[in-house]
Protein backbone atom coordinates (compact mmCIF):
# COMPACT_ATOMS: atom_id res chain seq x y z
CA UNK A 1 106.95 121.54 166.70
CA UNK A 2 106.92 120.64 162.95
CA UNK A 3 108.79 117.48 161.72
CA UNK A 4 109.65 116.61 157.91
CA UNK A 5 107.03 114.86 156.71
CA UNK A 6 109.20 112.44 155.06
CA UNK A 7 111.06 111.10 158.14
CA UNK A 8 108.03 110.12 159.68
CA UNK A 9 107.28 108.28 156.77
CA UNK A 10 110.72 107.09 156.95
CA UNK A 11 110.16 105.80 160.41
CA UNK A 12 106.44 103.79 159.60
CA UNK A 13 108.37 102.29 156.40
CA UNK A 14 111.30 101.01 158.88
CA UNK A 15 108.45 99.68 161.39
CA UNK A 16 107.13 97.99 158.62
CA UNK A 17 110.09 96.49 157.18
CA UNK A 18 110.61 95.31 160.29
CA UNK A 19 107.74 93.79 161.62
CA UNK A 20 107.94 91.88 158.05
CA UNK A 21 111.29 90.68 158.77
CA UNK A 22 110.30 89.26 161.93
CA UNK A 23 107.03 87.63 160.57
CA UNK A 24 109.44 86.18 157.59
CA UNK A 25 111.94 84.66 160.24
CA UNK A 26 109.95 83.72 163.06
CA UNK A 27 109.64 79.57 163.13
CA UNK A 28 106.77 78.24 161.41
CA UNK A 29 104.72 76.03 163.41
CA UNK A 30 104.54 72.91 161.61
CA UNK A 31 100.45 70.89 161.43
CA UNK A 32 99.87 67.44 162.16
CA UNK A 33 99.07 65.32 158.81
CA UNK A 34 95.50 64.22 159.93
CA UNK A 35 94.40 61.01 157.92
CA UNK A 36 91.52 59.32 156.97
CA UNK A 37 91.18 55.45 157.16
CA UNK A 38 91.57 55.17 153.29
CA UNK A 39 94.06 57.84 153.28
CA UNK A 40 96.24 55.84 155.91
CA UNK A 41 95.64 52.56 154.18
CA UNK A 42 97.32 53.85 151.09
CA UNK A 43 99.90 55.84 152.68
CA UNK A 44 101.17 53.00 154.76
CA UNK A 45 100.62 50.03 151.98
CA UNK A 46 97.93 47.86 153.97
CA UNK A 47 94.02 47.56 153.57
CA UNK A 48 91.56 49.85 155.04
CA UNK A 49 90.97 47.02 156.59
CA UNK A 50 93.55 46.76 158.30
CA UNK A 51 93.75 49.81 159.95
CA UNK A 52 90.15 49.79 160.68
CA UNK A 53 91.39 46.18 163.06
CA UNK A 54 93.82 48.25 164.53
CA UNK A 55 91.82 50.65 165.64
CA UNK A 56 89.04 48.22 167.00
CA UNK A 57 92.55 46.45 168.79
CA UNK A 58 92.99 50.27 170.38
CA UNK A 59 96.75 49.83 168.28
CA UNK A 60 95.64 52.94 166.79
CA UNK A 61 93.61 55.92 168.34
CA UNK A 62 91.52 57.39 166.17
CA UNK A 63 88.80 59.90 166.73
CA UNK A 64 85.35 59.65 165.27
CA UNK A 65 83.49 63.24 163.48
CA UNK A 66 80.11 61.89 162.27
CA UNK A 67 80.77 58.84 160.08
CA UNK A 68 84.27 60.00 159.30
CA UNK A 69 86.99 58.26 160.94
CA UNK A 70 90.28 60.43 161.59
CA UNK A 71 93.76 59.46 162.64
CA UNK A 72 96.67 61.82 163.29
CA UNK A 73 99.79 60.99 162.05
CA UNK A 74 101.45 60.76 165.11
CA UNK A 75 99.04 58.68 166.83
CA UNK A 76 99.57 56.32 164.06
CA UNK A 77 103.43 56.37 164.52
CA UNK A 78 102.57 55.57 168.26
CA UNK A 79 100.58 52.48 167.23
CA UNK A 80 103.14 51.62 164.43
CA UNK A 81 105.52 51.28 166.87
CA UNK A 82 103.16 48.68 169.20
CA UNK A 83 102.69 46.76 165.71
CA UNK A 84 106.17 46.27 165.03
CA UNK A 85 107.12 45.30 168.85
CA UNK A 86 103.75 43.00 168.97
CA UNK A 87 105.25 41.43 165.26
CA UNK A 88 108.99 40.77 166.64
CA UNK A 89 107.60 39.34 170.27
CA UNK A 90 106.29 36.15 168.71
């Protein structure tokens, strides 16, 4: 039972192509921006103190590695949103 060498590489080069396409197309899973408290400052125009009240207020959750103080974006939308409805209230 001999086969032509050169449709078996054939077939692995199609499995490959393949398997390319599919890694190409399939849907990249997007990462959450994770911020530090300066980082956040200047990305959303305030002080670092600021967000540092926020987060003492429990606004903003923000989790604590060592000294470093980290906030993920969508936390911070989540407390954004509890700013603006706490601004508008009074």
């Amino acid at each position: 039972m001999s086969s032509n060498p050169f449709e078996t590489i054939d077939q692995r080069l199609s499995n490959i192509e393949n398997l390319l396409l599919d890694i190409k197309h399939s849907p990249k899973e997007e990462t959450e921006k994770i911020f530090s408290v300066k980082e956040l400052a200047d990305y959303a125009g305030v002080s670092e103190l600021s967000i540092r009240n926020y987060i003492s207020e429990g606004k903003i959750q923000a989790e604590r590695i060592g000294r470093k103080i980290l906030i993920r974006q969508s936390q911070f939308e989540k407390g954004l949103e509890e700013v603006k409805s706490l601004k508008y209230k009074r």
